[in-house]
PDB file of N, CA and C in Angstrom:
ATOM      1  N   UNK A   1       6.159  -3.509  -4.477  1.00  0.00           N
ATOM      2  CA  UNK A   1       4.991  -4.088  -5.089  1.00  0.00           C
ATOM      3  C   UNK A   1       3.763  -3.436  -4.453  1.00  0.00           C
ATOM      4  N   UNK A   2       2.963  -2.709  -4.634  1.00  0.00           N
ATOM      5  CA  UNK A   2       1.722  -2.483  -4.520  1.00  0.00           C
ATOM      6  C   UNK A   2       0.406  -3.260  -5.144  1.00  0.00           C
ATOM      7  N   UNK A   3      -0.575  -3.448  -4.421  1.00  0.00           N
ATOM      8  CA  UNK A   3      -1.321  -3.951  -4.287  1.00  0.00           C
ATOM      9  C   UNK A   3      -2.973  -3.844  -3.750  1.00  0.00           C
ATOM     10  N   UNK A   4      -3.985  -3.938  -4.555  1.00  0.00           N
ATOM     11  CA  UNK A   4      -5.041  -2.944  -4.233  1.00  0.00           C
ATOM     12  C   UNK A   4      -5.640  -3.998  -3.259  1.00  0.00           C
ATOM     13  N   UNK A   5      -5.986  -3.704  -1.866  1.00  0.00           N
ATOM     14  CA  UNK A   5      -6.985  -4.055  -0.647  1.00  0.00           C
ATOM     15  C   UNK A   5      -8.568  -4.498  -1.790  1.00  0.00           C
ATOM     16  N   UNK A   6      -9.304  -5.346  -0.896  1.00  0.00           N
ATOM     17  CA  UNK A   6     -10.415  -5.554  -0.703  1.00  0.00           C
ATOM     18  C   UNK A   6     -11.026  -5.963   0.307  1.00  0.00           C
ATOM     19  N   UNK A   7     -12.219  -6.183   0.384  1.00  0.00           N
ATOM     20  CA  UNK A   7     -12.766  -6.213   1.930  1.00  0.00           C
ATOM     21  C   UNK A   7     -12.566  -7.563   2.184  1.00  0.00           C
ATOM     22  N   UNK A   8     -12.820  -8.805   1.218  1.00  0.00           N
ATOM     23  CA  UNK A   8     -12.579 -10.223   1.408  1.00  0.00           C
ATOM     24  C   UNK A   8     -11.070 -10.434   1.531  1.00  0.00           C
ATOM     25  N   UNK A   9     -10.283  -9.735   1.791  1.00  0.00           N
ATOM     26  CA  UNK A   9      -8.879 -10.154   1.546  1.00  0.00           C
ATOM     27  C   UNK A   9      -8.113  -9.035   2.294  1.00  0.00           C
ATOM     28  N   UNK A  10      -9.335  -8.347   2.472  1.00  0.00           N
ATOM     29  CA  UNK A  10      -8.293  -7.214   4.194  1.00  0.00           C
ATOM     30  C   UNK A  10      -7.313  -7.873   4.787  1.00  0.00           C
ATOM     31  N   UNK A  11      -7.719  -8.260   5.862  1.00  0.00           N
ATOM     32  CA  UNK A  11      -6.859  -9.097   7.137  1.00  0.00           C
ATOM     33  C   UNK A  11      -5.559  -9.953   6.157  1.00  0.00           C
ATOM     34  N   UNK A  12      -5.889 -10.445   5.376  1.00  0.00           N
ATOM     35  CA  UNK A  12      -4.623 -10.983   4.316  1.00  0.00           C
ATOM     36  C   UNK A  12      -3.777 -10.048   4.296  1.00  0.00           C
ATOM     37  N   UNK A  13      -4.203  -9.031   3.242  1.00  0.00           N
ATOM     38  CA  UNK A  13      -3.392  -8.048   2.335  1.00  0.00           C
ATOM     39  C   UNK A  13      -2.267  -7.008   3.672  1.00  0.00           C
ATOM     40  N   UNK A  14      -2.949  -7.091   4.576  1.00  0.00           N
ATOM     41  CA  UNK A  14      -2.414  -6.108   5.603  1.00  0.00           C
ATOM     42  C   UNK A  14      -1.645  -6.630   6.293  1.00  0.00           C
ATOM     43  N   UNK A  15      -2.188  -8.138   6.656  1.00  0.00           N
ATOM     44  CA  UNK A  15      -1.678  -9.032   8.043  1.00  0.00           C
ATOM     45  C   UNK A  15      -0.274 -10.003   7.609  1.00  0.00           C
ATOM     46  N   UNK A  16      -0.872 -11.243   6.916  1.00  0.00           N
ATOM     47  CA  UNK A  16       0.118 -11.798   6.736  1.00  0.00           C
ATOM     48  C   UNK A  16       1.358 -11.777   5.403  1.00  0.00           C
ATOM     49  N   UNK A  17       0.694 -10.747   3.875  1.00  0.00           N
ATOM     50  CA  UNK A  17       1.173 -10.864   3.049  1.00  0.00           C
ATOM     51  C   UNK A  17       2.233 -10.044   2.983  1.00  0.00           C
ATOM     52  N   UNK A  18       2.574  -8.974   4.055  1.00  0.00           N
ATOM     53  CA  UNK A  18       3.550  -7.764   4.106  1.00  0.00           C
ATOM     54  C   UNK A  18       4.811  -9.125   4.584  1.00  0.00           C
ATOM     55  N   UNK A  19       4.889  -9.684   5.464  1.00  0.00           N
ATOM     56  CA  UNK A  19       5.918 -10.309   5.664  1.00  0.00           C
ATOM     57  C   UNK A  19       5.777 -11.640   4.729  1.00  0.00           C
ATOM     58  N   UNK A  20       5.285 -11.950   3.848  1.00  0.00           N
ATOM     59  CA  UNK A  20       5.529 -13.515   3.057  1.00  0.00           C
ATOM     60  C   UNK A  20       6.051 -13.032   2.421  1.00  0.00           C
ATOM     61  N   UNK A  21       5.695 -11.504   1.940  1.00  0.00           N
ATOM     62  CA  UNK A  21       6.780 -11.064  -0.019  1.00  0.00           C
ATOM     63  C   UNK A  21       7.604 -10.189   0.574  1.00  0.00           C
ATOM     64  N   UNK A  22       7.827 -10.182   1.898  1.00  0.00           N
ATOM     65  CA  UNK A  22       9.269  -9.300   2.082  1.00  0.00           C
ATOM     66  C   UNK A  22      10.388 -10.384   2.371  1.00  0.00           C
ATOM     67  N   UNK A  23      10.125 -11.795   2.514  1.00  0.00           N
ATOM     68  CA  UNK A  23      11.259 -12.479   2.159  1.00  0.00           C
ATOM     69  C   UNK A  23      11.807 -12.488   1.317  1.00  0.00           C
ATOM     70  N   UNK A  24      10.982 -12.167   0.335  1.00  0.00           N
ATOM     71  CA  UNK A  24      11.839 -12.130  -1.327  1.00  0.00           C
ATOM     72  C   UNK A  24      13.405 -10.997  -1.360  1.00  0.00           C
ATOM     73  N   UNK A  25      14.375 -11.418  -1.549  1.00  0.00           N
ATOM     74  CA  UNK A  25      15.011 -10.540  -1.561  1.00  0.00           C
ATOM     75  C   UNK A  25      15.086  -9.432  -2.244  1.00  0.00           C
ATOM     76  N   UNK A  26      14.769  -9.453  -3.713  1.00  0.00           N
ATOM     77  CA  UNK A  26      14.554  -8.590  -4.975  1.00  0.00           C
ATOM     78  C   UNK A  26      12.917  -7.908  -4.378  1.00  0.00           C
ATOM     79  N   UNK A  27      11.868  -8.091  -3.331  1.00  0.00           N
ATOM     80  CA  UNK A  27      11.239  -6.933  -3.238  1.00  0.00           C
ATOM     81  C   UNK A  27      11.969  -6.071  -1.834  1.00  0.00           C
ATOM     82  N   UNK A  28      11.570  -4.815  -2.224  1.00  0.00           N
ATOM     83  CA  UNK A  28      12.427  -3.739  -1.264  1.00  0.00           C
ATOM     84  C   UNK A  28      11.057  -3.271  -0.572  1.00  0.00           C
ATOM     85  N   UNK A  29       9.829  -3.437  -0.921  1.00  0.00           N
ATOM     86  CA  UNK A  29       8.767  -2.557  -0.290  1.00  0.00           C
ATOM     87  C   UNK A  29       7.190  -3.512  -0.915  1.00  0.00           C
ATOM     88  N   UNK A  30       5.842  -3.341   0.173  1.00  0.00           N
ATOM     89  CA  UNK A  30       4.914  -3.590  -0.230  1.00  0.00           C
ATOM     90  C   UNK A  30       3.826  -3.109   0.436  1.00  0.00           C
ATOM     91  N   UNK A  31       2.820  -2.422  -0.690  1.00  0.00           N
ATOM     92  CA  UNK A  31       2.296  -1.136  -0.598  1.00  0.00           C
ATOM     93  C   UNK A  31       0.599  -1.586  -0.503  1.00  0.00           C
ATOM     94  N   UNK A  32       0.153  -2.320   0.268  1.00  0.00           N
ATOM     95  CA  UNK A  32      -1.685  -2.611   0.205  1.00  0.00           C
ATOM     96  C   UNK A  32      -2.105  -0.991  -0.033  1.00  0.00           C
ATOM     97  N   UNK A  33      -2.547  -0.657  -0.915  1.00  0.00           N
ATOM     98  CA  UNK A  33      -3.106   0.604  -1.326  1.00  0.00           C
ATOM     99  C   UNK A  33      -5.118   0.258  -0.944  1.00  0.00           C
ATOM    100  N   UNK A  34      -5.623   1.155  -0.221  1.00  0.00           N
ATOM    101  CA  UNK A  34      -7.136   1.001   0.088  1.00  0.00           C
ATOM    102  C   UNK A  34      -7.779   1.380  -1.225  1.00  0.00           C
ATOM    103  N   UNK A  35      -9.135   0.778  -1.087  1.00  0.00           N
ATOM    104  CA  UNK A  35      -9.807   0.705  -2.220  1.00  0.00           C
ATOM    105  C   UNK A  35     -10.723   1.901  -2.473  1.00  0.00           C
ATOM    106  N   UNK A  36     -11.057   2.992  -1.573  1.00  0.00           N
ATOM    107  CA  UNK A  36     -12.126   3.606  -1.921  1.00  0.00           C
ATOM    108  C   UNK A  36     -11.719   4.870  -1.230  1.00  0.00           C
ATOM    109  N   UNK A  37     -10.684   5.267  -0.600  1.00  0.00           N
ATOM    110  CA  UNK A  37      -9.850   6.211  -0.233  1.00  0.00           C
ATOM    111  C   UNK A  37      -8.305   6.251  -0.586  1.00  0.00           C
ATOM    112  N   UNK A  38      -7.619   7.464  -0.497  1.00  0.00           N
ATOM    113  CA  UNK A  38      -6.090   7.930  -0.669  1.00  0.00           C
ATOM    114  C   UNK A  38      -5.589   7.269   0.335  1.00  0.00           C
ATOM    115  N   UNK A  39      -5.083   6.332   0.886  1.00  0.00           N
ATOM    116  CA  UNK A  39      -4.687   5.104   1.905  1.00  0.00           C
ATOM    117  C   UNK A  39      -3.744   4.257   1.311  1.00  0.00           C
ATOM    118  N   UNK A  40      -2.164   4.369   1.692  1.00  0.00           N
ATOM    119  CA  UNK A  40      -1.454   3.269   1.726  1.00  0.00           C
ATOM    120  C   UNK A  40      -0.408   3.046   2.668  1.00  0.00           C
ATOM    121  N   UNK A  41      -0.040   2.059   3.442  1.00  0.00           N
ATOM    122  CA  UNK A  41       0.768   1.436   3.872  1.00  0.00           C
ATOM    123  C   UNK A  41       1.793   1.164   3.135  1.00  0.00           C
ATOM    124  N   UNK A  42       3.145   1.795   3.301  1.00  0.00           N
ATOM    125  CA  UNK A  42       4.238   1.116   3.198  1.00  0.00           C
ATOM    126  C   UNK A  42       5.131   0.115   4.584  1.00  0.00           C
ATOM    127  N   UNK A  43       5.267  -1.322   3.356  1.00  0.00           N
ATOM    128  CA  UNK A  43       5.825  -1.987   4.730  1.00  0.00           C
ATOM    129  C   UNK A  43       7.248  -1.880   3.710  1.00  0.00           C
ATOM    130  N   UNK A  44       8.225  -1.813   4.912  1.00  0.00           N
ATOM    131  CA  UNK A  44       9.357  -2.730   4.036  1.00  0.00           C
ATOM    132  C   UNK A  44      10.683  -3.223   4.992  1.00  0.00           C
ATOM    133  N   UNK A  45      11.512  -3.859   4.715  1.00  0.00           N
ATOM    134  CA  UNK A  45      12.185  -4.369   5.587  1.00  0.00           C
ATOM    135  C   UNK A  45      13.113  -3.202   6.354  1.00  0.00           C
ATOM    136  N   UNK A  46      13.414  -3.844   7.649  1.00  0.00           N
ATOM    137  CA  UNK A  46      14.096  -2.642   8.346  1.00  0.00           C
ATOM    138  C   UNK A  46      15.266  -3.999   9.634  1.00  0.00           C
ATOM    139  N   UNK A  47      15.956  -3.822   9.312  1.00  0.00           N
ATOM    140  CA  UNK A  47      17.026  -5.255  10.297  1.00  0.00           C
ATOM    141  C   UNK A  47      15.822  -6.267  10.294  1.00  0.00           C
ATOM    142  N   UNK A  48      15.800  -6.932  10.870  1.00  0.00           N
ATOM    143  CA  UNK A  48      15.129  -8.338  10.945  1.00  0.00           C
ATOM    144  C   UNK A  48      13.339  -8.330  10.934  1.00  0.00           C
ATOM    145  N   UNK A  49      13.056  -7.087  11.218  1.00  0.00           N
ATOM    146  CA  UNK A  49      11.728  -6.841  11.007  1.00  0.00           C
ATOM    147  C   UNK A  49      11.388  -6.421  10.137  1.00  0.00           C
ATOM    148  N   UNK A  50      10.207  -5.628  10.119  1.00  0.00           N
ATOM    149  CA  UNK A  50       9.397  -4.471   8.906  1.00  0.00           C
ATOM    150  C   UNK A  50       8.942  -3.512   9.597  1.00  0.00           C
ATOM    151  N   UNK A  51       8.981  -2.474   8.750  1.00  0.00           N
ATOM    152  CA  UNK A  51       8.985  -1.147   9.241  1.00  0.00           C
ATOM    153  C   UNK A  51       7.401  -0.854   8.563  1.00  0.00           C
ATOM    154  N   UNK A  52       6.471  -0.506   9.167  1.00  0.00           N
ATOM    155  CA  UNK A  52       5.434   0.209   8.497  1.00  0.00           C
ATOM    156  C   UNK A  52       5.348   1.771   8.653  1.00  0.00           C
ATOM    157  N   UNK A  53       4.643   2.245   7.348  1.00  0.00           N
ATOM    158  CA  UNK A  53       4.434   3.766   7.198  1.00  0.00           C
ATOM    159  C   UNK A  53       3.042   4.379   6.710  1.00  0.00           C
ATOM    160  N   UNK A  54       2.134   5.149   7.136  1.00  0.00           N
ATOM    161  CA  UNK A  54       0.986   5.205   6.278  1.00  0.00           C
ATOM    162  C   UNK A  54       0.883   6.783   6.283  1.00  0.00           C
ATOM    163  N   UNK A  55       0.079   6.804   4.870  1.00  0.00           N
ATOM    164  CA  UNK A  55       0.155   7.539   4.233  1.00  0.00           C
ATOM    165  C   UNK A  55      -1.374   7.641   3.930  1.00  0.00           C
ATOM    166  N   UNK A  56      -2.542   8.737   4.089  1.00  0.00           N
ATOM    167  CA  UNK A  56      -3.556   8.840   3.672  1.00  0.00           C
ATOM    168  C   UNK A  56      -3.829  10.653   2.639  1.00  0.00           C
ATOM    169  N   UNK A  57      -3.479   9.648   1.571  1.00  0.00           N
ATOM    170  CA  UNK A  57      -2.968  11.443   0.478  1.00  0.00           C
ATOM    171  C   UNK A  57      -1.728  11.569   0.679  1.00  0.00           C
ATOM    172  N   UNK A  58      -1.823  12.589  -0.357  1.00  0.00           N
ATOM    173  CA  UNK A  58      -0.009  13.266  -0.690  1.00  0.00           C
ATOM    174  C   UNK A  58       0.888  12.418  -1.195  1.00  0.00           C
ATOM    175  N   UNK A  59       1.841  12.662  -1.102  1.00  0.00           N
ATOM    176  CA  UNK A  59       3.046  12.259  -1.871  1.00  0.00           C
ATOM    177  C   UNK A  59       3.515  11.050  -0.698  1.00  0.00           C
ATOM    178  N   UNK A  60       3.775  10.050  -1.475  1.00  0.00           N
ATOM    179  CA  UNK A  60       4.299   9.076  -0.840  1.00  0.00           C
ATOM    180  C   UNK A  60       5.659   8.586  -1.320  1.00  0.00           C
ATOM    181  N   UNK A  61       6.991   8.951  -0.690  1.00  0.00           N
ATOM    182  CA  UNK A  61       8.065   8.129  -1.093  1.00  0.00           C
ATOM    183  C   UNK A  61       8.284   7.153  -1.374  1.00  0.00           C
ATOM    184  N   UNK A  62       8.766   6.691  -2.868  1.00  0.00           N
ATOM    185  CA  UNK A  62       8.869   5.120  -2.526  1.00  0.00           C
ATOM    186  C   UNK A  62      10.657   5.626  -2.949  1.00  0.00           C
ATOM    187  N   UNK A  63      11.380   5.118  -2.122  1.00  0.00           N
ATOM    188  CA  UNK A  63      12.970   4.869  -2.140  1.00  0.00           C
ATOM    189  C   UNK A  63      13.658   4.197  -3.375  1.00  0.00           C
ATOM    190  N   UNK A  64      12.927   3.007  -3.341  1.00  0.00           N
ATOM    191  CA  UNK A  64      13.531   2.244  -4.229  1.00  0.00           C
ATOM    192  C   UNK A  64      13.487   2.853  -5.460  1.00  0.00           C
ATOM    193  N   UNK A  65      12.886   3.496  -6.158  1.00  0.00           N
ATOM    194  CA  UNK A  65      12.101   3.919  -7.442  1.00  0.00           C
ATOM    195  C   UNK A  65      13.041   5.338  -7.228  1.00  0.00           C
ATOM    196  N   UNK A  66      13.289   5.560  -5.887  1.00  0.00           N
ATOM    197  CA  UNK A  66      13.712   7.332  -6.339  1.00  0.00           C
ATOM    198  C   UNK A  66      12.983   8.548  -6.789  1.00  0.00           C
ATOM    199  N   UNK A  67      11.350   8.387  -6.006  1.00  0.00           N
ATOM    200  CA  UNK A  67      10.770   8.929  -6.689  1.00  0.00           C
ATOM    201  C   UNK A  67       9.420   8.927  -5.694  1.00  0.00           C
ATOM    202  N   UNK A  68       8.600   9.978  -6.135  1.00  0.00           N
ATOM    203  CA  UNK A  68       7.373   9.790  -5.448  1.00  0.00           C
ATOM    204  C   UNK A  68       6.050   9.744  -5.497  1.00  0.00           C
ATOM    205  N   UNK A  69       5.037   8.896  -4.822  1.00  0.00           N
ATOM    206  CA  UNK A  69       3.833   8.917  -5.943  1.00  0.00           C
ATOM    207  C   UNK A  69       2.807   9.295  -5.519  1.00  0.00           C
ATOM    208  N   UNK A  70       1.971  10.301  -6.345  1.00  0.00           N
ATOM    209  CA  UNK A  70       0.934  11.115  -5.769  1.00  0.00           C
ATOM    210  C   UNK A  70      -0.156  10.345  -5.545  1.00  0.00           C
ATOM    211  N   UNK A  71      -0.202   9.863  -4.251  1.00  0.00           N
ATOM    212  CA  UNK A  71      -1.227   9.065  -4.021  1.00  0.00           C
ATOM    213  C   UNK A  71      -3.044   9.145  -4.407  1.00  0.00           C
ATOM    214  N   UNK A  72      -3.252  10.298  -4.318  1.00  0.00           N
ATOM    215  CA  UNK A  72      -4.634  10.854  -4.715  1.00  0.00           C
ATOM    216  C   UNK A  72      -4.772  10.766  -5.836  1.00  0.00           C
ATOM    217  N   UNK A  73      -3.468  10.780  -7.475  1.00  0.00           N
ATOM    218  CA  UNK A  73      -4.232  10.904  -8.183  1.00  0.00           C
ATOM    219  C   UNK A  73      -4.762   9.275  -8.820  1.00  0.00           C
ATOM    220  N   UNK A  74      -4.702   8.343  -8.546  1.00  0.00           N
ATOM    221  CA  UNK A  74      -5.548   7.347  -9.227  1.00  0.00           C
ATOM    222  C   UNK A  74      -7.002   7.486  -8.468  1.00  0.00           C
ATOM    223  N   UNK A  75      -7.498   8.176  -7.797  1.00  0.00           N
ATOM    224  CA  UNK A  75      -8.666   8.071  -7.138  1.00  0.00           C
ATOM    225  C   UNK A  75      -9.662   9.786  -7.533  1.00  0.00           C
ATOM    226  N   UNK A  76      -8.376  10.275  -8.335  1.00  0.00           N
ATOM    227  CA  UNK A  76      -9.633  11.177  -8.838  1.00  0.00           C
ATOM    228  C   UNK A  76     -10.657  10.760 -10.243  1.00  0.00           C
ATOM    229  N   UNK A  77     -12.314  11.228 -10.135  1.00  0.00           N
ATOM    230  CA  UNK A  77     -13.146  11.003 -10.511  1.00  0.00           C
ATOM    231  C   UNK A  77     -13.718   9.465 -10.444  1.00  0.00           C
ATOM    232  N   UNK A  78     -12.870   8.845  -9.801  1.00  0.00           N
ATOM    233  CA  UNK A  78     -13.486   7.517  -9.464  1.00  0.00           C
ATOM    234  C   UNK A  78     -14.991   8.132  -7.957  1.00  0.00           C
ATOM    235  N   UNK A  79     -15.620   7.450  -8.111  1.00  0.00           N
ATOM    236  CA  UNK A  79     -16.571   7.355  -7.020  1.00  0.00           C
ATOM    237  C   UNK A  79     -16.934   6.096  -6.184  1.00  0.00           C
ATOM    238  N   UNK A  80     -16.431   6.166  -4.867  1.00  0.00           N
ATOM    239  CA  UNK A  80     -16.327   5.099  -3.683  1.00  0.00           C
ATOM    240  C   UNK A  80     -17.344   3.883  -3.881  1.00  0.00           C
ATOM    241  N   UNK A  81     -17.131   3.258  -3.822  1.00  0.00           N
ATOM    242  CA  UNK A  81     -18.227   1.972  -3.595  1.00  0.00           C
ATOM    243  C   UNK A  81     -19.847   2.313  -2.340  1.00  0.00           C
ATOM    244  N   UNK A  82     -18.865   2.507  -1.986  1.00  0.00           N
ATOM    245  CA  UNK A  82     -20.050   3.270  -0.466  1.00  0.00           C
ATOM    246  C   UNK A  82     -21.354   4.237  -1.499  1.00  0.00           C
ATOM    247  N   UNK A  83     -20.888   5.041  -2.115  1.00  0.00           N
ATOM    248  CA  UNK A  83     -22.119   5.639  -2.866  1.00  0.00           C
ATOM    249  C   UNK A  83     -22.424   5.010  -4.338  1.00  0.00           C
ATOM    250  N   UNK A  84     -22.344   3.692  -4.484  1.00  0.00           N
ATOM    251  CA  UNK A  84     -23.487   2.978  -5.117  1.00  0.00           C
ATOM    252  C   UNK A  84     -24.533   2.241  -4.448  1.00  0.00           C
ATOM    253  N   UNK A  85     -24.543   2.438  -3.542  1.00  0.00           N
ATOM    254  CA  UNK A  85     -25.529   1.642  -2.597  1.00  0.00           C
ATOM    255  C   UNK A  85     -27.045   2.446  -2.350  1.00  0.00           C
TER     256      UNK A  85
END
């Protein structure tokens, strides 16, 4: 499951929500993707814990899917929040 970050819901999205939806058995992985850069965290279960992985650009494995996802491209021609200000 991926999931897009925001600044009101940082400390959430990163902190406690990687381990509430990795109880689920049917999810295998969960991906807080950053909002204004090529940035994602993969958490996913690993024996009794979670394993985190980050990824800023490039190709990011996701296992389950068999497949991999070019992280940069949903962020081309978008322009950052930072330069509307």
């Amino acid at each position: 499951m991926a999931e897009g970050v925001s600044p009101g819901t940082e400390r959430s999205d990163r902190g406690e929500k990687p381990h509430n939806y990795l109880r689920l058995p049917i999810l295998e992985a969960y991906l807080p993707v950053g909002p204004e850069e090529p940035r994602v965290e993969v958490c996913r279960r690993e024996g009794e814990g979670l394993r985190l992985e980050v990824y800023a650009g490039g190709r990011v494995p996701l296992p389950c899917l068999e497949a991999l996802w070019d992280l940069e491209a949903p962020y081309e021609g978008v322009e950052p929040e930072s330069a509307w200000r």
